[in-house]
N, C-alpha and C. Protein backbone atom coordinates (compact mmCIF):
# COMPACT_ATOMS: atom_id res chain seq x y z
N UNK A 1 -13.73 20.46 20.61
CA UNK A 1 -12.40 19.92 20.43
C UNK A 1 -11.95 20.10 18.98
N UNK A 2 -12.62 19.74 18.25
CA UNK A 2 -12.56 20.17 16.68
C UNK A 2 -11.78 21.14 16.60
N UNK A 3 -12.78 22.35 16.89
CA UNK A 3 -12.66 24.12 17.10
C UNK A 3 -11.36 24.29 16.79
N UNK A 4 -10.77 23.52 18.03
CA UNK A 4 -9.61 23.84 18.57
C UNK A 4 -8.43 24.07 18.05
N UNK A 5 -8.44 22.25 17.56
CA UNK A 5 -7.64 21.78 16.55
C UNK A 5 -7.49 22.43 15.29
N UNK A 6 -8.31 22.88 15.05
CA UNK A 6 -8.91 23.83 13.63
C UNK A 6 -8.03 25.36 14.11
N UNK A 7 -8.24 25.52 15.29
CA UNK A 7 -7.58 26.79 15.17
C UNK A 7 -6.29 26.87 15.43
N UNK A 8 -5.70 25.82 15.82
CA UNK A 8 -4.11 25.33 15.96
C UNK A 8 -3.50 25.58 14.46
N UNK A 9 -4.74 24.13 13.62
CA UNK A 9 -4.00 24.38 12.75
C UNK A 9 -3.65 26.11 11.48
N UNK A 10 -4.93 26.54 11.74
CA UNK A 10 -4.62 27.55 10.62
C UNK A 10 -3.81 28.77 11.55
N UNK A 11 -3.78 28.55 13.01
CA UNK A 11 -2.78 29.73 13.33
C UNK A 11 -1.49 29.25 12.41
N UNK A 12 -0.90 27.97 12.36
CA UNK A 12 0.46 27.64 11.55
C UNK A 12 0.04 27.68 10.43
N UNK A 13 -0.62 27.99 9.89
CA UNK A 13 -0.88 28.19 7.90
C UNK A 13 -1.60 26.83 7.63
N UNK A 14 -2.36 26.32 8.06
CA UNK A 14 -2.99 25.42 7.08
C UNK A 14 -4.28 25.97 6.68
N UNK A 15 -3.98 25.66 5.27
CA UNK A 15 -5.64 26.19 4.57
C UNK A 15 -5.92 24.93 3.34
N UNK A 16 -7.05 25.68 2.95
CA UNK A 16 -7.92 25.08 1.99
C UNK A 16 -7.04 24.53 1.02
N UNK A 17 -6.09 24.89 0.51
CA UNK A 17 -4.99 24.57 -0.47
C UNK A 17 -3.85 23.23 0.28
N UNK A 18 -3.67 22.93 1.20
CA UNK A 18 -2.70 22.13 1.74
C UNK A 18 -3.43 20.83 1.61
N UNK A 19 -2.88 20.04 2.10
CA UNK A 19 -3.61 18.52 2.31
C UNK A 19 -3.00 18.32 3.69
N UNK A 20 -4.01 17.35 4.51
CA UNK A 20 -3.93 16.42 6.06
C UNK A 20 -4.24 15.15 5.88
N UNK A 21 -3.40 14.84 6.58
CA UNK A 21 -3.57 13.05 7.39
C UNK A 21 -3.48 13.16 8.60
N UNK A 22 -4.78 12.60 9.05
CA UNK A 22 -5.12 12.91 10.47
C UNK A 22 -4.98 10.52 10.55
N UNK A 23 -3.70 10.47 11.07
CA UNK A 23 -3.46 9.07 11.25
C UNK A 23 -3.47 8.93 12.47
N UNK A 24 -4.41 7.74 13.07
CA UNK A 24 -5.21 7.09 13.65
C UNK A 24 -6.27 8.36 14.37
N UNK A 25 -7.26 8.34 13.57
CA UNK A 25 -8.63 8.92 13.04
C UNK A 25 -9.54 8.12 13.86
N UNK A 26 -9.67 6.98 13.97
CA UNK A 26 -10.41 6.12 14.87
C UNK A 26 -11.37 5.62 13.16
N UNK A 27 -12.46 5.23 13.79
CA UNK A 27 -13.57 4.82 12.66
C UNK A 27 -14.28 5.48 12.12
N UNK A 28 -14.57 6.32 13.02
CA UNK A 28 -15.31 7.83 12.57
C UNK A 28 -14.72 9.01 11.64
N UNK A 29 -13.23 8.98 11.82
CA UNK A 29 -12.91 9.90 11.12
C UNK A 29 -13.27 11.57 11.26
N UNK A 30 -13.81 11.76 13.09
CA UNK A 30 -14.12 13.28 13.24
C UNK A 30 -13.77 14.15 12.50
N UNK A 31 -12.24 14.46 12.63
CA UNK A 31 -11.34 15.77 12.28
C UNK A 31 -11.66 15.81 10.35
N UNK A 32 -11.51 14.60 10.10
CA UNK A 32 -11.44 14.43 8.47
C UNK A 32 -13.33 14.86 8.33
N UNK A 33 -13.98 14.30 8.55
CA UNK A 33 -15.26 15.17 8.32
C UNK A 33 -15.47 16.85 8.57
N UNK A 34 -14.94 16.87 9.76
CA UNK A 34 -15.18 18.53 10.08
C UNK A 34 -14.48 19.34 9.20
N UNK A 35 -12.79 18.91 8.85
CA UNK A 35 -12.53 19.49 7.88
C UNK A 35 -13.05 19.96 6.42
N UNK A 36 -13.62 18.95 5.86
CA UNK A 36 -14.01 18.17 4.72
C UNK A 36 -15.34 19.43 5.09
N UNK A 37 -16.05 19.06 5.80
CA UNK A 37 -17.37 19.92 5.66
C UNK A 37 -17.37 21.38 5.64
N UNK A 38 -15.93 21.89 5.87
CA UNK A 38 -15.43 23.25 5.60
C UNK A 38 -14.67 23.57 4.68
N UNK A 39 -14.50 22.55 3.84
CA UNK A 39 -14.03 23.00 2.47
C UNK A 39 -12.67 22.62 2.28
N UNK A 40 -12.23 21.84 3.03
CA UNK A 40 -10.43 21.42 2.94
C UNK A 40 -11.06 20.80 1.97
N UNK A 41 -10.88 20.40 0.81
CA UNK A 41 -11.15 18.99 0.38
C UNK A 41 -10.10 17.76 0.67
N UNK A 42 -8.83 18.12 0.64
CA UNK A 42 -8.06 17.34 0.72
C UNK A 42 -7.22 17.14 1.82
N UNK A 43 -8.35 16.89 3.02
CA UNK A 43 -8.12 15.78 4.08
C UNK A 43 -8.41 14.12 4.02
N UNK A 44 -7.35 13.39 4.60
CA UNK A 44 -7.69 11.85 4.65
C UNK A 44 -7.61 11.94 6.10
N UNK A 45 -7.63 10.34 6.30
CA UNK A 45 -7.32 10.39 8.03
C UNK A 45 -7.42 8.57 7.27
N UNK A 46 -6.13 8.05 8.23
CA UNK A 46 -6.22 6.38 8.37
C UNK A 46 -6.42 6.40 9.54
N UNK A 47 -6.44 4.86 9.96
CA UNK A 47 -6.28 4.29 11.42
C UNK A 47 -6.14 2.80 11.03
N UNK A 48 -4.76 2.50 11.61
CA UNK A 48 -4.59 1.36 11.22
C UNK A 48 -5.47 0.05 12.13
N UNK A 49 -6.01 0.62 13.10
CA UNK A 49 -7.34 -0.07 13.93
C UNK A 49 -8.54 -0.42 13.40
N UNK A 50 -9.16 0.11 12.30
CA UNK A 50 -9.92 0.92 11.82
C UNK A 50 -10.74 -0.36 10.72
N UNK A 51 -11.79 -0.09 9.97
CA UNK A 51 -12.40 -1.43 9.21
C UNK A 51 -11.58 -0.73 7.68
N UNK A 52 -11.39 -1.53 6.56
CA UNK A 52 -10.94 -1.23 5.56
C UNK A 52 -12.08 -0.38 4.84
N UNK A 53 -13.65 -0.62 5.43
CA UNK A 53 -14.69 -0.02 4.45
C UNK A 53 -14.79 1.48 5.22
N UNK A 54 -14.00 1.67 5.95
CA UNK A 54 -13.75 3.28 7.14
C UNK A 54 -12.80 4.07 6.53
N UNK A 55 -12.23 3.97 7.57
CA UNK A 55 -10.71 4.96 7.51
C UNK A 55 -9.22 3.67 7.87
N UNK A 56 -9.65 2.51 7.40
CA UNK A 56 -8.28 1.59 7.97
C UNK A 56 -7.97 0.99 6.21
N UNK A 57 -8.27 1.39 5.54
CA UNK A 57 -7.82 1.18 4.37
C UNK A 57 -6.22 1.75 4.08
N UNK A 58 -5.09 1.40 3.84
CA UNK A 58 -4.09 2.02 3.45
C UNK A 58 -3.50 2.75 2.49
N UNK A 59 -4.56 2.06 1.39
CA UNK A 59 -4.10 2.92 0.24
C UNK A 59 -4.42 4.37 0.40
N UNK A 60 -4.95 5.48 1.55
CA UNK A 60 -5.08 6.96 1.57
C UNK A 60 -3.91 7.49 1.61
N UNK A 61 -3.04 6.17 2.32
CA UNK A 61 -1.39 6.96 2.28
C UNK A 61 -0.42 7.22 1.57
N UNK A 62 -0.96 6.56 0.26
CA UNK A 62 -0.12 6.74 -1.27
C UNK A 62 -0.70 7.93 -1.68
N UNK A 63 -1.50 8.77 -1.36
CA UNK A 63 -2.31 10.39 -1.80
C UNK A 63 -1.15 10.99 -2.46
N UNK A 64 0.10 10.84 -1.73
CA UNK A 64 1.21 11.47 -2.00
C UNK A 64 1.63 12.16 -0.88
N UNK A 65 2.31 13.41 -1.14
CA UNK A 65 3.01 14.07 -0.02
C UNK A 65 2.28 14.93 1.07
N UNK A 66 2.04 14.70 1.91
CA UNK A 66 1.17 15.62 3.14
C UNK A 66 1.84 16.75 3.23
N UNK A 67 1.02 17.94 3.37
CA UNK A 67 1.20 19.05 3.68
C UNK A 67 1.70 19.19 5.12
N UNK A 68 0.35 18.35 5.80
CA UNK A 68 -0.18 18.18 7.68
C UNK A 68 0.28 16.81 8.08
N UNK A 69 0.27 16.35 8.99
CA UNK A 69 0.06 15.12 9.31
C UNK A 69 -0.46 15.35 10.74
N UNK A 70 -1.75 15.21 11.07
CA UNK A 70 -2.13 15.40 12.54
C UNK A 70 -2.23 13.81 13.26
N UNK A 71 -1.21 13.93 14.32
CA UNK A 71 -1.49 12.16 15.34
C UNK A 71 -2.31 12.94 16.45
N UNK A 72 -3.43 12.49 16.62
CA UNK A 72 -4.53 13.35 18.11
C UNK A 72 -4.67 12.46 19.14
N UNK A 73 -3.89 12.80 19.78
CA UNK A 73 -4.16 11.72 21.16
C UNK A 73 -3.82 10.37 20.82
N UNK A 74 -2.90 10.16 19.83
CA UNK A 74 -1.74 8.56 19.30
C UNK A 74 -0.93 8.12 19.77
N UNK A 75 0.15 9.31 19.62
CA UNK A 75 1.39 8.79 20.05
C UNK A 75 1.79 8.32 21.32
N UNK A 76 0.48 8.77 22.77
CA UNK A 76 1.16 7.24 23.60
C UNK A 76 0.70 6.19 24.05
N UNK A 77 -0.12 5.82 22.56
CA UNK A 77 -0.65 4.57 22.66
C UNK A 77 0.38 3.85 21.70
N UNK A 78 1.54 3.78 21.06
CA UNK A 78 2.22 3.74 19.67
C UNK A 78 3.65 3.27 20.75
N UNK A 79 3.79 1.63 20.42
CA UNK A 79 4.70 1.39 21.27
C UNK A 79 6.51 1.76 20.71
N UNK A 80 6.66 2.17 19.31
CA UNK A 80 7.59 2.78 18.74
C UNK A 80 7.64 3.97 17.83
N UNK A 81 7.25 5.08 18.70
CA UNK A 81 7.05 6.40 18.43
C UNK A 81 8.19 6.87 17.36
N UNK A 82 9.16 6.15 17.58
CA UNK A 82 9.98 6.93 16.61
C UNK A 82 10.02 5.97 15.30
N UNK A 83 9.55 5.27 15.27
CA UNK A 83 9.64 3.74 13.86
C UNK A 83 8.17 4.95 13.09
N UNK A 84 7.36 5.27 13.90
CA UNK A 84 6.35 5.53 13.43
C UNK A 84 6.22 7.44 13.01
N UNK A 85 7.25 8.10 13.22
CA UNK A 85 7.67 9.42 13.25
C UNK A 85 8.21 9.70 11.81
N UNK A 86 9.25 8.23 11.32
CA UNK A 86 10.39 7.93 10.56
C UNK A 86 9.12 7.84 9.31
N UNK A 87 8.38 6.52 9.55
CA UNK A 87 7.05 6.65 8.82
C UNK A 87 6.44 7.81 8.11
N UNK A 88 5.98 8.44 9.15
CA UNK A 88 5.23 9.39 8.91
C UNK A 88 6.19 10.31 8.03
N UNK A 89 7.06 10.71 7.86
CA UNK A 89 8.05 11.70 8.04
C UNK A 89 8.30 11.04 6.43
N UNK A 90 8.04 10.22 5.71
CA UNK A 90 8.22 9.65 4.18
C UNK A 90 7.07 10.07 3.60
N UNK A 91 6.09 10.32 4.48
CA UNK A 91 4.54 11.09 3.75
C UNK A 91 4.73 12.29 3.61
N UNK A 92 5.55 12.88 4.02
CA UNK A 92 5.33 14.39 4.56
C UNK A 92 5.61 15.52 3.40
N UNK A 93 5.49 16.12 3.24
CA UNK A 93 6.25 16.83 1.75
C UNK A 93 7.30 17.67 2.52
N UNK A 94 8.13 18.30 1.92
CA UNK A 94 9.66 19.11 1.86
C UNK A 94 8.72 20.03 3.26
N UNK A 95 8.17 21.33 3.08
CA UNK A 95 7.97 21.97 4.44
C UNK A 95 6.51 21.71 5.12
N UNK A 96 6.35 20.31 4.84
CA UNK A 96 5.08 19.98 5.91
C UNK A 96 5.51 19.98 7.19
N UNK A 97 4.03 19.78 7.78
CA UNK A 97 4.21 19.88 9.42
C UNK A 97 3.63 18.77 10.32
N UNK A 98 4.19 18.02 10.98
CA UNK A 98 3.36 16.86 11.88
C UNK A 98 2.92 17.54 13.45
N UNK A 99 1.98 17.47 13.31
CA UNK A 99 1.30 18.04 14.67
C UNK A 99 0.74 16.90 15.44
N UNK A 100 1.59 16.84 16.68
CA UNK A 100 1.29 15.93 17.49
C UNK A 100 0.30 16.59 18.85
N UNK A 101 -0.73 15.85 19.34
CA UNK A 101 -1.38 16.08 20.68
C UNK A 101 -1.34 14.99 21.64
N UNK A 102 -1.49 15.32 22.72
CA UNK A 102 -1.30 14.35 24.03
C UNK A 102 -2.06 14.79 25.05
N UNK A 103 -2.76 14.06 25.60
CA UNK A 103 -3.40 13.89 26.93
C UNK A 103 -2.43 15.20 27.83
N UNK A 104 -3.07 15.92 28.24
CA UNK A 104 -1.52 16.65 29.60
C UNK A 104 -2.26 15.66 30.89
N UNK A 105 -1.39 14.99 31.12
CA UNK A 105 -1.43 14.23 32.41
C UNK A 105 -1.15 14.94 33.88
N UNK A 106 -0.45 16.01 33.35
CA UNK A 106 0.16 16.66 34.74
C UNK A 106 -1.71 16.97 35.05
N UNK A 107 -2.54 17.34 34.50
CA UNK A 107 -4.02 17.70 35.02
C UNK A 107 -4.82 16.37 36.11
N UNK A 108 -3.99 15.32 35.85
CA UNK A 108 -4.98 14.02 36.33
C UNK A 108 -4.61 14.13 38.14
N UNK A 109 -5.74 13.92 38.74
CA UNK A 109 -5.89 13.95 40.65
C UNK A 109 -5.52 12.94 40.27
N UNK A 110 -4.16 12.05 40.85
CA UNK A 110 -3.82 10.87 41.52
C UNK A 110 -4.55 11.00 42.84
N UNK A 111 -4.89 11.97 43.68
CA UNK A 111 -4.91 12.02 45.07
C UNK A 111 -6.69 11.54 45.51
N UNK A 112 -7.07 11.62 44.03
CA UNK A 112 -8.69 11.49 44.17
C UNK A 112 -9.43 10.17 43.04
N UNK A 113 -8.76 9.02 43.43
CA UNK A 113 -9.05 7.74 42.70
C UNK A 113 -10.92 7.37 42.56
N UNK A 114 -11.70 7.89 43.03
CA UNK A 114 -12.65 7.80 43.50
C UNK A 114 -13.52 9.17 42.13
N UNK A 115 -12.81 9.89 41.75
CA UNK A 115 -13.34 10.45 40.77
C UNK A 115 -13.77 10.30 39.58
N UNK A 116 -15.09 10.01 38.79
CA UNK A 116 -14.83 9.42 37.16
C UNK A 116 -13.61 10.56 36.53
N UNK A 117 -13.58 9.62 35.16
CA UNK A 117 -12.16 9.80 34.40
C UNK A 117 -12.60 11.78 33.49
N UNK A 118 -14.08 11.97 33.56
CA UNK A 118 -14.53 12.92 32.83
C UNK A 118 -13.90 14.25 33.86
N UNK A 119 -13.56 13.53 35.05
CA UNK A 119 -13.56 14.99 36.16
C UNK A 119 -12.45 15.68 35.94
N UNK A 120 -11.39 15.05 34.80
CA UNK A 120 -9.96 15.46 34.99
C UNK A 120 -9.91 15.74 33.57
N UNK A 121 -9.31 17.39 33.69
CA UNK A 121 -9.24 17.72 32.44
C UNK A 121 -7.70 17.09 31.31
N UNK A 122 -8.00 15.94 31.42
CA UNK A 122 -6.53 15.24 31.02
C UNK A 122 -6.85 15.59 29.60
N UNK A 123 -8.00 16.46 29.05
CA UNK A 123 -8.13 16.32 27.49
C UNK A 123 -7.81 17.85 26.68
N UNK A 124 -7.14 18.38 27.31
CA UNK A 124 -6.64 19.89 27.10
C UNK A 124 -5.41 19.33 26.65
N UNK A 125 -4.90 19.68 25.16
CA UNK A 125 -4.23 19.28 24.46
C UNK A 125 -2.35 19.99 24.63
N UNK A 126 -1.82 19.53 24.55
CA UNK A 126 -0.36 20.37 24.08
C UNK A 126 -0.24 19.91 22.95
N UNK A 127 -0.38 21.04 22.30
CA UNK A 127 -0.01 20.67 20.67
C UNK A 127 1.78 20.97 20.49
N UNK A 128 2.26 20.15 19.74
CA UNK A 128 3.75 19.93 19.48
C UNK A 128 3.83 20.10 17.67
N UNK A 129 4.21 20.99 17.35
CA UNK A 129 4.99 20.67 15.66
C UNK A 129 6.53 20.33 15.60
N UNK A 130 6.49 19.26 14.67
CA UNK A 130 7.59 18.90 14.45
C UNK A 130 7.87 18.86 13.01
């Protein structure tokens, strides 16, 4: 899943020189490590869920202006997508890019309730730039 994301982003130009905020990162902070261990240096990731001694600290978002802003599987858990767009969109620098992902739901069997949740590829991403 990483991979993926990784190759989303540098098909649109992100490199080693840009900066990311990967906001709501969870606790772990995946994407911000994998990056980080390939040499972005200057990835953060918050989560406002998150412990302050993690990734739920706020001050990562004063870094200044984001190049990236990646939301991975956020925005429809985020009961005012656009309060939080408007947000984001004050981090962003002049030609940054917010890359949003989402569950594709059209993949989920309604017809087969009886299936675990792993059987449905609801985790194949549509990536959106905005």
């Amino acid at each position: 899943m990483c991979s993926n994301v990784y190759r989303q982003l540098t098909k649109h130009g992100f490199s080693k020189t840009h900066s990311l905020l990967d906001y709501g990162c969870g606790g772990n902070g995946l994407f911000v490590q994998y990056f980080r261990e390939r040499g972005f240096t200057n990835s953060y990731g918050y989560d406002p869920y998150a412990s302050k001694d993690s990734f739920g600290n706020p001050v990562v978002l004063g870094h200044g202006q984001f190049d990236y802003i990646l939301l991975h599987e956020v925005i429809e858990h985020v009961e005012d997508p656009n309060a939080l767009l408007s947000q984001l969109n004050s981090l962003l620098s002049s030609k940054g890019y917010i890359l949003i992902t989402t569950p594709n739901a059209a993949n989920i069997d309604l017809n087969r309730p009886d299936l675990p949740d792993h059987y449905n590829p609801v985790h194949v991403q549509n990536l959106l730039m905005v």
